[in-house]
N, C-alpha and C. Protein backbone atom coordinates (compact mmCIF):
# COMPACT_ATOMS: atom_id res chain seq x y z
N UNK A 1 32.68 -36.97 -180.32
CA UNK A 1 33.62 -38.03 -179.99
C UNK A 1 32.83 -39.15 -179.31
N UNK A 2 33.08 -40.31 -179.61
CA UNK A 2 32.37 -41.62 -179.31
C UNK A 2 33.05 -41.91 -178.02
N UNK A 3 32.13 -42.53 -177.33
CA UNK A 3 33.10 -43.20 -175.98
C UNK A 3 34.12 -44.14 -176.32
N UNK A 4 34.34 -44.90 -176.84
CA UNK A 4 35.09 -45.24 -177.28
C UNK A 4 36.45 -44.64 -177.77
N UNK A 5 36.84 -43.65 -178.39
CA UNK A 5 37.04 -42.53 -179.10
C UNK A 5 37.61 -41.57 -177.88
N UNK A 6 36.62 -41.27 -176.93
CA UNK A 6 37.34 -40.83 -175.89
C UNK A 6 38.11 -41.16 -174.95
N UNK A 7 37.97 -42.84 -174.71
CA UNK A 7 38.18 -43.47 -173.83
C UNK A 7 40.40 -43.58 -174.62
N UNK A 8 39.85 -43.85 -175.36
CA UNK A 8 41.37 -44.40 -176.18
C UNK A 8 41.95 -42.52 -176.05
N UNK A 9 41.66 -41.56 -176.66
CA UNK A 9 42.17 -40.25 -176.31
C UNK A 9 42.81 -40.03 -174.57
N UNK A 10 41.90 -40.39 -173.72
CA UNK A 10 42.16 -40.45 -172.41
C UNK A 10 43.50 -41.18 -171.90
N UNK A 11 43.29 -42.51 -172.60
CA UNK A 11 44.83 -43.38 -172.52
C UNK A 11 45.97 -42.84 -173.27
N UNK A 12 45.82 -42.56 -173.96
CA UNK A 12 46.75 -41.07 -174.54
C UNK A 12 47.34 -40.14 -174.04
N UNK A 13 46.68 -39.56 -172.50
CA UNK A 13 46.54 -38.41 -172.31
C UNK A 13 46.49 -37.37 -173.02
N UNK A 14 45.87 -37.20 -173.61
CA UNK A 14 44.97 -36.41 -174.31
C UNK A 14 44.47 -35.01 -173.61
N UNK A 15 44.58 -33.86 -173.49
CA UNK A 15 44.18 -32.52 -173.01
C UNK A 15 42.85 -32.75 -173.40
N UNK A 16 42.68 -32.23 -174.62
CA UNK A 16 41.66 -31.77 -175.52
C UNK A 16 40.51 -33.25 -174.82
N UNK A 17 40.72 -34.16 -174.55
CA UNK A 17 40.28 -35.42 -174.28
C UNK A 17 39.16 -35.39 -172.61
N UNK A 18 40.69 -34.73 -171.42
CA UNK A 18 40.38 -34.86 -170.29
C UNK A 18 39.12 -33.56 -170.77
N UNK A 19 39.05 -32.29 -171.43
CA UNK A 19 38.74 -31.36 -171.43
C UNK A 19 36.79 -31.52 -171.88
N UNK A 20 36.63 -32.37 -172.85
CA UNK A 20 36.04 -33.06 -173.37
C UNK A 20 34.70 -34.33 -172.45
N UNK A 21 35.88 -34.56 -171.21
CA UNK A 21 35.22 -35.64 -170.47
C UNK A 21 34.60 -34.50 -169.10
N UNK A 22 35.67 -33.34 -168.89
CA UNK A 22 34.97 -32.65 -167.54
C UNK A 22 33.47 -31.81 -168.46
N UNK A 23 33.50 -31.44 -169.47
CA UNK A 23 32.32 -30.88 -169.98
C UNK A 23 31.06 -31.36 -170.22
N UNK A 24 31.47 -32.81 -170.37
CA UNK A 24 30.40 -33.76 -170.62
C UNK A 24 29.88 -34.46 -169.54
N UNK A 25 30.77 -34.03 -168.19
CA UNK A 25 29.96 -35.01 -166.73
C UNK A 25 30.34 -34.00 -165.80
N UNK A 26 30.79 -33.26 -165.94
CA UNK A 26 30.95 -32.30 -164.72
C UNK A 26 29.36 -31.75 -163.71
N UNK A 27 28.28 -31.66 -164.82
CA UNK A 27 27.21 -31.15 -163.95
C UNK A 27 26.47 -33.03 -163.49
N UNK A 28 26.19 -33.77 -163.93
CA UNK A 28 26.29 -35.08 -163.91
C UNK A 28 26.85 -35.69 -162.39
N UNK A 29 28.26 -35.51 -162.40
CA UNK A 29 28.90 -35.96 -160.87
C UNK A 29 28.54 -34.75 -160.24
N UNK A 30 28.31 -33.02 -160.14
CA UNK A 30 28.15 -32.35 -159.44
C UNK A 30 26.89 -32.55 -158.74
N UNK A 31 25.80 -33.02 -159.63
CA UNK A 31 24.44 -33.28 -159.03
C UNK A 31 24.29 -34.45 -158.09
N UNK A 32 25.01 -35.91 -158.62
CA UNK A 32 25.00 -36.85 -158.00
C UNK A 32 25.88 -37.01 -156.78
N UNK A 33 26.90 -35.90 -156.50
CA UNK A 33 27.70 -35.51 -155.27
C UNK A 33 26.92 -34.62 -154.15
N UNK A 34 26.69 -33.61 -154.64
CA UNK A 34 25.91 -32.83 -153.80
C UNK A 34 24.77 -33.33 -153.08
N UNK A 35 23.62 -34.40 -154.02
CA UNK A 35 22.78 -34.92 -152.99
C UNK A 35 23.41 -35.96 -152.16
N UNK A 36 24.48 -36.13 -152.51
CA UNK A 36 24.87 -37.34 -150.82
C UNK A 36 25.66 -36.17 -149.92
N UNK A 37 26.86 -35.50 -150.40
CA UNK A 37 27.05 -34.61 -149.20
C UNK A 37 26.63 -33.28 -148.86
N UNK A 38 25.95 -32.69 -149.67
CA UNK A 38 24.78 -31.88 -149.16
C UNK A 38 25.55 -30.46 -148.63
N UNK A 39 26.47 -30.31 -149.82
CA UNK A 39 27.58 -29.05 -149.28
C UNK A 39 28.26 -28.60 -150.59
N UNK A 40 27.79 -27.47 -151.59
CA UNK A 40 27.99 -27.16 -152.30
C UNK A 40 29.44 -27.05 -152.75
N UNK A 41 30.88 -26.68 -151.69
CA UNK A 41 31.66 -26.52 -151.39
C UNK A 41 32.56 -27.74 -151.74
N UNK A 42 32.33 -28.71 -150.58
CA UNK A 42 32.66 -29.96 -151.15
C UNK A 42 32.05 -30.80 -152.14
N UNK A 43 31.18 -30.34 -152.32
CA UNK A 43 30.90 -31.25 -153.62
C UNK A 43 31.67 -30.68 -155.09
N UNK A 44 32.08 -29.30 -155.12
CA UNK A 44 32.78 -28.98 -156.19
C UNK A 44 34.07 -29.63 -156.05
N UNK A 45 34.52 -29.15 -154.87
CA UNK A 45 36.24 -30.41 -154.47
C UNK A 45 36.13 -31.63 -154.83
N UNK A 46 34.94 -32.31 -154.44
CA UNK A 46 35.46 -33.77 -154.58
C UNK A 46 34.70 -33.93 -156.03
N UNK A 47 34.26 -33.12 -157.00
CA UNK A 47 34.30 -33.58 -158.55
C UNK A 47 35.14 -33.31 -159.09
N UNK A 48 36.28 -32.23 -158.14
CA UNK A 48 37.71 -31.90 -158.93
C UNK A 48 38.44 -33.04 -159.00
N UNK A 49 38.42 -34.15 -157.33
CA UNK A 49 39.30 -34.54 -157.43
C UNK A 49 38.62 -36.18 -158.03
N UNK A 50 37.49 -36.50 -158.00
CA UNK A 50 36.94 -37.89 -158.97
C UNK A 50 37.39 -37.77 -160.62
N UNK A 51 37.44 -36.43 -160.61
CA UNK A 51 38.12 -36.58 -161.93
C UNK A 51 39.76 -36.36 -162.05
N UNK A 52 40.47 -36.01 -161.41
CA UNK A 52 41.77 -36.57 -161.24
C UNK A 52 41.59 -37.97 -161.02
N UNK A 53 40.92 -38.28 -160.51
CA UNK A 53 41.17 -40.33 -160.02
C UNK A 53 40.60 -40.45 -161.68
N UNK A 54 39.95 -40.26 -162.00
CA UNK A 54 39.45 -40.59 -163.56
C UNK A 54 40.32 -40.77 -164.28
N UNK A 55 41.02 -39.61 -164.54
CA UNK A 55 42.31 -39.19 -165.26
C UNK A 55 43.29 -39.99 -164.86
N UNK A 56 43.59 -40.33 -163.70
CA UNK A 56 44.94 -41.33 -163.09
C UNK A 56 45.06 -42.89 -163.26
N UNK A 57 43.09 -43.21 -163.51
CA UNK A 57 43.28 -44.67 -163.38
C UNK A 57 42.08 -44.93 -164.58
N UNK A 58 42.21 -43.97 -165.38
CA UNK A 58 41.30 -44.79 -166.89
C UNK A 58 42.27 -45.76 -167.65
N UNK A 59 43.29 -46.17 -167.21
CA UNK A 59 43.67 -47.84 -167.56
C UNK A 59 43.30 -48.50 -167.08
N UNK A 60 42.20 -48.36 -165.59
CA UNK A 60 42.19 -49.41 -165.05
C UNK A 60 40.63 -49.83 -165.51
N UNK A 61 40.20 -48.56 -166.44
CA UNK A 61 38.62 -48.58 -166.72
C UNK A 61 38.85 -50.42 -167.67
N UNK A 62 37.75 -51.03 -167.61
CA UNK A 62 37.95 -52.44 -167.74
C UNK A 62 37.00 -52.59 -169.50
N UNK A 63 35.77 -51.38 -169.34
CA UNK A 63 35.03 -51.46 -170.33
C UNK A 63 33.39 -52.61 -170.23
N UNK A 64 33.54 -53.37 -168.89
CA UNK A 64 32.20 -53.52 -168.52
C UNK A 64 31.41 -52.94 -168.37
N UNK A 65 31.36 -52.13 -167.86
CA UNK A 65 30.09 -50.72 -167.77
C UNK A 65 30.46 -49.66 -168.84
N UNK A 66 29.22 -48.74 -168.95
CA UNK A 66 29.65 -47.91 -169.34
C UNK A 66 30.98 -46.63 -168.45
N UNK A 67 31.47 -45.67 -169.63
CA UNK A 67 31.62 -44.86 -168.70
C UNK A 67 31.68 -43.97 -167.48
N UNK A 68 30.35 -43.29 -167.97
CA UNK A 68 29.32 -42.80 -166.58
C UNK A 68 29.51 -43.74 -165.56
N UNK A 69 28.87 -44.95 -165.90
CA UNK A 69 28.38 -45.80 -164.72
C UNK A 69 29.73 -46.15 -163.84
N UNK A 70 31.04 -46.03 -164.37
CA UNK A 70 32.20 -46.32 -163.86
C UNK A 70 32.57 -45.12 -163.16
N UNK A 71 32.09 -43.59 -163.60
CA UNK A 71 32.76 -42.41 -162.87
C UNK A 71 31.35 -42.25 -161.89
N UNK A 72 30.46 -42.57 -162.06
CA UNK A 72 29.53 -42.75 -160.63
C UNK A 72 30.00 -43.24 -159.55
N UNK A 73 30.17 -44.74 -160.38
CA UNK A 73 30.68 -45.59 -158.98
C UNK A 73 31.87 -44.91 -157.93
N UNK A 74 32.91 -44.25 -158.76
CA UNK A 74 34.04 -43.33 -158.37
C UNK A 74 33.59 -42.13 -157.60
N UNK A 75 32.53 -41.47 -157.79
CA UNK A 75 31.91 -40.63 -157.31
C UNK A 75 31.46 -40.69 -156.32
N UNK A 76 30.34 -42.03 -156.07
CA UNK A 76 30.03 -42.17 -155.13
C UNK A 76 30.86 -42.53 -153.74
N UNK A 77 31.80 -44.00 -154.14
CA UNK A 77 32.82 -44.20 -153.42
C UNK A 77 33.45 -43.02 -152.77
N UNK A 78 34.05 -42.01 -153.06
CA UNK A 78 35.11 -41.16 -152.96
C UNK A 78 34.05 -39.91 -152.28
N UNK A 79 32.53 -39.64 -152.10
CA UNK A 79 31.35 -38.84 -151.63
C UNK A 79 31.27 -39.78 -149.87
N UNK A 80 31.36 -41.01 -150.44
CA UNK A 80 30.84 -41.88 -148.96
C UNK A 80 32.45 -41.69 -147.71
N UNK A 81 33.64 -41.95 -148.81
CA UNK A 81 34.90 -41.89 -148.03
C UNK A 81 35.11 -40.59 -147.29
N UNK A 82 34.64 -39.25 -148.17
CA UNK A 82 34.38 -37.50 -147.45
C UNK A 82 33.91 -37.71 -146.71
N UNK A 83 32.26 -38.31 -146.47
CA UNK A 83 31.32 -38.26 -145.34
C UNK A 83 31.88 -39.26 -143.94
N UNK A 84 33.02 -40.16 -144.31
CA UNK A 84 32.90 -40.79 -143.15
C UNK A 84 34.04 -40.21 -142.83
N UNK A 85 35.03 -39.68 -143.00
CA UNK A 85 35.96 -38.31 -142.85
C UNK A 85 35.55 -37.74 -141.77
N UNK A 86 34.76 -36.98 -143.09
CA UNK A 86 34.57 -35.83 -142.18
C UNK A 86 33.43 -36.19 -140.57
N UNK A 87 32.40 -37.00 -140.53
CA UNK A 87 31.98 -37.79 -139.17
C UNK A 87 32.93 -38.11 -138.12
N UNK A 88 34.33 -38.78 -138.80
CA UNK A 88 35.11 -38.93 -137.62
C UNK A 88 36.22 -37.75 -137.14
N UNK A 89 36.16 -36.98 -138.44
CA UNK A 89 36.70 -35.37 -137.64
C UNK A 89 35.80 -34.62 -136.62
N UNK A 90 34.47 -34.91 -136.84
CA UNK A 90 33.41 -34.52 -136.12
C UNK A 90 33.62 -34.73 -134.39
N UNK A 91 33.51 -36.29 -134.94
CA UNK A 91 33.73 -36.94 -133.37
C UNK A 91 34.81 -36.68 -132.64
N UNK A 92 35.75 -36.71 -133.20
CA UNK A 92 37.15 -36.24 -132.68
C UNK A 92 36.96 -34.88 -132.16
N UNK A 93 36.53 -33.95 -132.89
CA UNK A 93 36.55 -32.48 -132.24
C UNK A 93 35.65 -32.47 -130.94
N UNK A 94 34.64 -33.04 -131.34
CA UNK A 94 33.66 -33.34 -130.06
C UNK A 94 34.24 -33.59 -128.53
N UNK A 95 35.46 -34.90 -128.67
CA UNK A 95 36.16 -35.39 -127.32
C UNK A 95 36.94 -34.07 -127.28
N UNK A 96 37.60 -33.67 -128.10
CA UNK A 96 38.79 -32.86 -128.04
C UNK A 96 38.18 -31.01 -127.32
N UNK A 97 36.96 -30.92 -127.89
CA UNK A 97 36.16 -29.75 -127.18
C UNK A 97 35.62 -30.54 -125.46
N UNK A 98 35.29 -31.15 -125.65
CA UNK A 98 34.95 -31.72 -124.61
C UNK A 98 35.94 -31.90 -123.13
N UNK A 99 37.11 -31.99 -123.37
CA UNK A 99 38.19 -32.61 -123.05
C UNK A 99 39.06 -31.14 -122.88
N UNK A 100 38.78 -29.87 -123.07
CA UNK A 100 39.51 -28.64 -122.69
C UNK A 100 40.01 -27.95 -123.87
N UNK A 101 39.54 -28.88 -125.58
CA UNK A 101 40.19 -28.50 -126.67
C UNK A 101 40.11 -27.00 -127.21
N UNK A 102 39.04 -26.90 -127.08
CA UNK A 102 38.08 -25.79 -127.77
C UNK A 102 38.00 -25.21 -128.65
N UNK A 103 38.35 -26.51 -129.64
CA UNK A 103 37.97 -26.10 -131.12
C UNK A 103 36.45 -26.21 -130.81
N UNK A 104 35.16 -25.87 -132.16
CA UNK A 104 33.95 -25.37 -132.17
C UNK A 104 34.18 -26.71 -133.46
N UNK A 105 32.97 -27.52 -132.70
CA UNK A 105 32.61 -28.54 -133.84
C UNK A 105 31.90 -28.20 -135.04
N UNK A 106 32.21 -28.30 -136.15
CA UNK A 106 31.59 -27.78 -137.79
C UNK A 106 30.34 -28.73 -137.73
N UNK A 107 29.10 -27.46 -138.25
CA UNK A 107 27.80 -28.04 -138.03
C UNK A 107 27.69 -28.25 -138.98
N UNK A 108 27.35 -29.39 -139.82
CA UNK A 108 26.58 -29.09 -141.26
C UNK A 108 25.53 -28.56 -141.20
N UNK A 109 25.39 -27.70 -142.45
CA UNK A 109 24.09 -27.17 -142.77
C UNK A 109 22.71 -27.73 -142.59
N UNK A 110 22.17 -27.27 -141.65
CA UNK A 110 20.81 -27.99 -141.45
C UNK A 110 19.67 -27.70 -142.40
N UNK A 111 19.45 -26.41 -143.49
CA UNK A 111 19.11 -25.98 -144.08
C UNK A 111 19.57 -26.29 -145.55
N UNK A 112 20.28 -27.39 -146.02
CA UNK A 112 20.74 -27.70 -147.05
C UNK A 112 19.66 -27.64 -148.64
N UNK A 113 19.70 -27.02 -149.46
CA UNK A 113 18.83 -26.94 -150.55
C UNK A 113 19.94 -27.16 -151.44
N UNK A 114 19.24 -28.00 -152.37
CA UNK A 114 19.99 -28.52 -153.94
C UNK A 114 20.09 -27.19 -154.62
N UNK A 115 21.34 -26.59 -155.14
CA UNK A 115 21.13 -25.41 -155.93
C UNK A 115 20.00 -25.53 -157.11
N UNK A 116 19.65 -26.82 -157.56
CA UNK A 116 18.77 -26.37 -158.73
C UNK A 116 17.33 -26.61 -158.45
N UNK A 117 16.90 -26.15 -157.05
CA UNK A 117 15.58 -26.00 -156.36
C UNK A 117 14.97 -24.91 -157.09
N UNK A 118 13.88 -24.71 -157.21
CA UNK A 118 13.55 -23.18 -157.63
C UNK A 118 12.96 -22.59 -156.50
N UNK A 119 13.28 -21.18 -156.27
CA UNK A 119 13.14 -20.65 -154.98
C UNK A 119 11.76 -20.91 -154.36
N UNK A 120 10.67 -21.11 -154.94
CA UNK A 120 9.25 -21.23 -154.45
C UNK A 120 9.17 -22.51 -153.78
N UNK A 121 9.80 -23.47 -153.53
CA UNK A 121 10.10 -24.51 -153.50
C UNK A 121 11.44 -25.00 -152.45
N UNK A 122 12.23 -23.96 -152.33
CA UNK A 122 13.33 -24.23 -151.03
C UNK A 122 12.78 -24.73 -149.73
N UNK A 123 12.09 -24.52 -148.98
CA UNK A 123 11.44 -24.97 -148.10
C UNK A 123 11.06 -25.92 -148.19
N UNK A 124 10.39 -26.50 -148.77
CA UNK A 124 9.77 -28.05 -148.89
C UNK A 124 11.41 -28.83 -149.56
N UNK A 125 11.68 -28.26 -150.22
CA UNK A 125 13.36 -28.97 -150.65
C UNK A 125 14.58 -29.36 -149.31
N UNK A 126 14.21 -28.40 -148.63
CA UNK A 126 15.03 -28.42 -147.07
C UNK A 126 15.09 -29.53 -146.17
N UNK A 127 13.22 -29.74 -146.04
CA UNK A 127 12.81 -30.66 -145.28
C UNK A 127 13.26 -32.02 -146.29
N UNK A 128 12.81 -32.22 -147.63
CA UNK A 128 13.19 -33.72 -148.41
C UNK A 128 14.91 -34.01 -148.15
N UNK A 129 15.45 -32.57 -148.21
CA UNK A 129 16.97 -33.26 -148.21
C UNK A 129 17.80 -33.61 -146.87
N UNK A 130 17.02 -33.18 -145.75
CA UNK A 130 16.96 -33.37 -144.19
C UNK A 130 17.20 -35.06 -143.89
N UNK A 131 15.26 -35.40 -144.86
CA UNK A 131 15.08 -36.38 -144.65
C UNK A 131 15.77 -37.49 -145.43
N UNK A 132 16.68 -37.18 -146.70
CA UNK A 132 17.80 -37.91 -147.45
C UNK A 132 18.74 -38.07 -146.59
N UNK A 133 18.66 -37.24 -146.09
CA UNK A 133 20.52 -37.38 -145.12
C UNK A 133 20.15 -38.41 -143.89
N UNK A 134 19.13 -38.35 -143.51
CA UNK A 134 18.65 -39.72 -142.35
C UNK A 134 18.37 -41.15 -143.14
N UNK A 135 17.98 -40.98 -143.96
CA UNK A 135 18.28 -42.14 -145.11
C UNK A 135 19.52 -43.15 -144.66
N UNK A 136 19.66 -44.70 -144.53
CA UNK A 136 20.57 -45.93 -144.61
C UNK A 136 21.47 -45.20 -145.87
N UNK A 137 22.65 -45.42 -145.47
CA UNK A 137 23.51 -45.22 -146.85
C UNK A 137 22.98 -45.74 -148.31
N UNK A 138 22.58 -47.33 -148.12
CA UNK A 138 22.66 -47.39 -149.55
C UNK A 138 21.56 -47.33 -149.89
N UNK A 139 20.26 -47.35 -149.25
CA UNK A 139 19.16 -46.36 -149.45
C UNK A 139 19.13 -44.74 -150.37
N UNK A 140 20.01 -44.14 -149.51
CA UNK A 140 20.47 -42.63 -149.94
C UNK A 140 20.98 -42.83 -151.24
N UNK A 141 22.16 -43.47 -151.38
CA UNK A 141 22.89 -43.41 -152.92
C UNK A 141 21.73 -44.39 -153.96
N UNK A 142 21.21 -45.12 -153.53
CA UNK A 142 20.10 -45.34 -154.85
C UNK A 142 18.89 -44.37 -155.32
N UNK A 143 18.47 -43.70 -153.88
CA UNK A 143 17.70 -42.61 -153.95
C UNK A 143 18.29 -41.70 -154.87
N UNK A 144 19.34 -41.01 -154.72
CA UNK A 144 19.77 -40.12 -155.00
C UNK A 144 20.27 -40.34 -156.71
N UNK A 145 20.98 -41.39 -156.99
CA UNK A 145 20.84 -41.99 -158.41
C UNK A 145 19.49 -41.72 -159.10
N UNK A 146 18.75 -42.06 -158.58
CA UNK A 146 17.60 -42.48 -159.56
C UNK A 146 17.06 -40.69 -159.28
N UNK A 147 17.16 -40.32 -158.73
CA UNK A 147 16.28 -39.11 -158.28
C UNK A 147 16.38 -38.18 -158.81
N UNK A 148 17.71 -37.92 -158.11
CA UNK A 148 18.34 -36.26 -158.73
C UNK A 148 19.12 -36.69 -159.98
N UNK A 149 20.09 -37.94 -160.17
CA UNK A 149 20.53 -38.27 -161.83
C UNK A 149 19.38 -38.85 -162.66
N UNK A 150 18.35 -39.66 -162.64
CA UNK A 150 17.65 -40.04 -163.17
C UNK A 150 18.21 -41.68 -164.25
N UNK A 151 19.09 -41.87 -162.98
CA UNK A 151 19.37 -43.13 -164.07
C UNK A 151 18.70 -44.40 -163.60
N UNK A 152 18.41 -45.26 -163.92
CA UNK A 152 17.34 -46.36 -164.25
C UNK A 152 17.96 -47.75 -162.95
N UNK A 153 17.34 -48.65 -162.85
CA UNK A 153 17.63 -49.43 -161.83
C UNK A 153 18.85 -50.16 -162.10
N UNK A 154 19.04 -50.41 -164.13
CA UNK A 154 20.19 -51.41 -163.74
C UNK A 154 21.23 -50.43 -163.94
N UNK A 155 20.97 -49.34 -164.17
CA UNK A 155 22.26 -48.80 -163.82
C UNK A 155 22.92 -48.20 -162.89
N UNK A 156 21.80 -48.18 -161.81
CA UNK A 156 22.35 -47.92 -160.37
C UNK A 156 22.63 -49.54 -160.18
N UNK A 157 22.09 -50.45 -160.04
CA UNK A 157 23.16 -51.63 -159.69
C UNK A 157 24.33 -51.91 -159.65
N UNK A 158 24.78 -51.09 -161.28
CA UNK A 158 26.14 -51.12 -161.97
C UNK A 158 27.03 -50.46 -160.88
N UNK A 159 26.60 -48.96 -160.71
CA UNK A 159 27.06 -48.06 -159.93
C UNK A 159 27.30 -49.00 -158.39
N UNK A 160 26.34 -49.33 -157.97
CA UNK A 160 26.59 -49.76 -156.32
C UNK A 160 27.36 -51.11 -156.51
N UNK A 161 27.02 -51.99 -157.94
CA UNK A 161 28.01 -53.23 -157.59
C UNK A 161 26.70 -54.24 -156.63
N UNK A 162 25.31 -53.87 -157.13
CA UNK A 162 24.18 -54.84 -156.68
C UNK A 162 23.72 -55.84 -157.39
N UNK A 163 22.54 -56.66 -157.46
CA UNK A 163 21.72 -56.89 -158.34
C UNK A 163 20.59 -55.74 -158.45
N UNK A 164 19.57 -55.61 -159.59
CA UNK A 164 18.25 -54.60 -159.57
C UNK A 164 17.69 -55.18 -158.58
N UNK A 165 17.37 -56.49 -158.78
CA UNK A 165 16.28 -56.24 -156.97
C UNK A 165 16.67 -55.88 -155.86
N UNK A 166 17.95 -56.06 -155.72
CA UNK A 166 18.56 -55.05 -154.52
C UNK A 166 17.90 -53.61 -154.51
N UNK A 167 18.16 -52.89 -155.52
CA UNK A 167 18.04 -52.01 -155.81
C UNK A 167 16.46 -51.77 -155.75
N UNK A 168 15.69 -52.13 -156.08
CA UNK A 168 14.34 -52.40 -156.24
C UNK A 168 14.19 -52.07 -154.73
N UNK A 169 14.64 -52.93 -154.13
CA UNK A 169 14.45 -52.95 -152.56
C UNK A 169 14.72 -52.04 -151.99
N UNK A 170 15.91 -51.26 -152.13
CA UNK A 170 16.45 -50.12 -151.51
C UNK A 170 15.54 -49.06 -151.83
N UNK A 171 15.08 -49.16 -153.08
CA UNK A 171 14.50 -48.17 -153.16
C UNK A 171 13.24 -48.00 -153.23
N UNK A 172 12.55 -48.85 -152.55
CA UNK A 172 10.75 -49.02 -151.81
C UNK A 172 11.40 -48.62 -150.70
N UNK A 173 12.39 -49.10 -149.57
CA UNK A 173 12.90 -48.66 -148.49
C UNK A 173 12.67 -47.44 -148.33
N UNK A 174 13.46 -47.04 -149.27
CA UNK A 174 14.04 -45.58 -148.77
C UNK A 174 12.37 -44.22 -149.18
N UNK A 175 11.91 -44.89 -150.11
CA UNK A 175 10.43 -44.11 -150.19
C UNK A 175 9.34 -44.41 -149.03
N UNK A 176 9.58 -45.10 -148.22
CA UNK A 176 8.96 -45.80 -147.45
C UNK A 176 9.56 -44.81 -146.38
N UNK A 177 10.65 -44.83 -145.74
CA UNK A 177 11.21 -44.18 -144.70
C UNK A 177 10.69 -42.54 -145.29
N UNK A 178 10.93 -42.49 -146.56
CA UNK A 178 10.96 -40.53 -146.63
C UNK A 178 9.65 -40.19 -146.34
N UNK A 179 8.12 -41.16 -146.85
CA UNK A 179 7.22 -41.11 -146.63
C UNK A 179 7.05 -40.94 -144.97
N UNK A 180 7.71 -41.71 -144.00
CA UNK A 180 7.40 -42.22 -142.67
C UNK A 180 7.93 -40.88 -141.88
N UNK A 181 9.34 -40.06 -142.38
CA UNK A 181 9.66 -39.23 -142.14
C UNK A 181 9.27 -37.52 -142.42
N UNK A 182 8.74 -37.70 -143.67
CA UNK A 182 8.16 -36.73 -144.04
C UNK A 182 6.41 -36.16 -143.61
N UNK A 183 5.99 -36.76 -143.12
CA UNK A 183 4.43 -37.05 -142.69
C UNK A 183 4.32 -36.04 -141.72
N UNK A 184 5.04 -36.00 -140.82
CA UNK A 184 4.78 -34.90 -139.87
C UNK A 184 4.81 -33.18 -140.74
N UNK A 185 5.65 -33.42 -141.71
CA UNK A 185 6.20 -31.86 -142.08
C UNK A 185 4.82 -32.07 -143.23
N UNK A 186 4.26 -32.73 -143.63
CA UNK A 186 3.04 -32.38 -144.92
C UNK A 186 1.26 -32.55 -143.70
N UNK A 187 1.39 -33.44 -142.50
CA UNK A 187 -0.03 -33.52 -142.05
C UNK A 187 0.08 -32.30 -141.53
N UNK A 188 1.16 -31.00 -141.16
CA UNK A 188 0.91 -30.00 -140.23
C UNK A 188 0.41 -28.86 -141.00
């Protein structure tokens, strides 16, 4: 089925269609979710629910970008809206423990590894994804585009809504910081 082809099935609502679109990007948004929130857990939730928003508002898909590049952007958006969530549930529990609450503030995983690390290799994967998560936001989501999805500069532009030299930029930045950050864990 052509994008095209699917896209018109989708406006349809189409089963066989939505069924069609989770098979063909499901590992796609799972990869490009997981390296920004870094939680296997939620990253399966929130590709359940980017693709409900998919499904709810592919009328509103316009057909400037491609596909992908439109359920990225959705991806990402809806990965950054979890993380700042869940930060200000953070903070909140923090005053609220603080303050006589005593709920126990949720740590994220400090030990976070990409499931498709190969085990010889978790360790050094630990420390890179440590140092992703200290990463500037839009540092991180271009990193993480180009990195773990492997898609190309202008189509992370597409995705963030930049120009490429933005992008260009962000992403000498952010190799620059992982380098600056990572130095201690490779000179020891």
């Amino acid at each position: 089925m052509t994008e095209p082809q699917l896209i018109q099935a989708l406006l349809q609502g189409q089963n066989t269609a939505f069924e069609v679109l989770v098979k063909d990007y499901k590992d796609r948004l799972f990869n490009t979710i997981i390296g920004l929130v870094q939680n296997a857990t939620d990253a399966e939730d929130l590709v359940q629910d980017v693709f409900i928003k998919v499904f709810e508002n592919i009328h509103r898909f316009k057909g400037e970008s491609t596909l992908a590049t439109w359920m990225y952007r959705i991806a990402v958006t809806h990965s950054l809206d979890f993380l700042r969530k869940k930060k200000s549930k953070k903070r909140a529990a923090f005053f609220t423990d603080w303050f006589g609450g005593g709920n126990e503030i949720e740590e994220q995983s400090k030990d976070f590894v990409h499931p498709g690390v190969l085990a010889e290799n978790k360790e050094r994967a630990a420390h890179l994804f440590k140092a992703i998560e200290l990463l500037p936001e839009n540092q991180k989501i271009a990193f993480v585009l180009q990195k773990v999805e492997g898609l190309n500069q202008k189509d992370i532009a597409s995705v963030m809504e930049i120009k490429e030299g933005a992008v260009e930029s962000l992403l000498m930045r952010a190799k620059a910081n992982l380098k600056k950050s990572l130095s201690n864990y490779y000179s020891s």
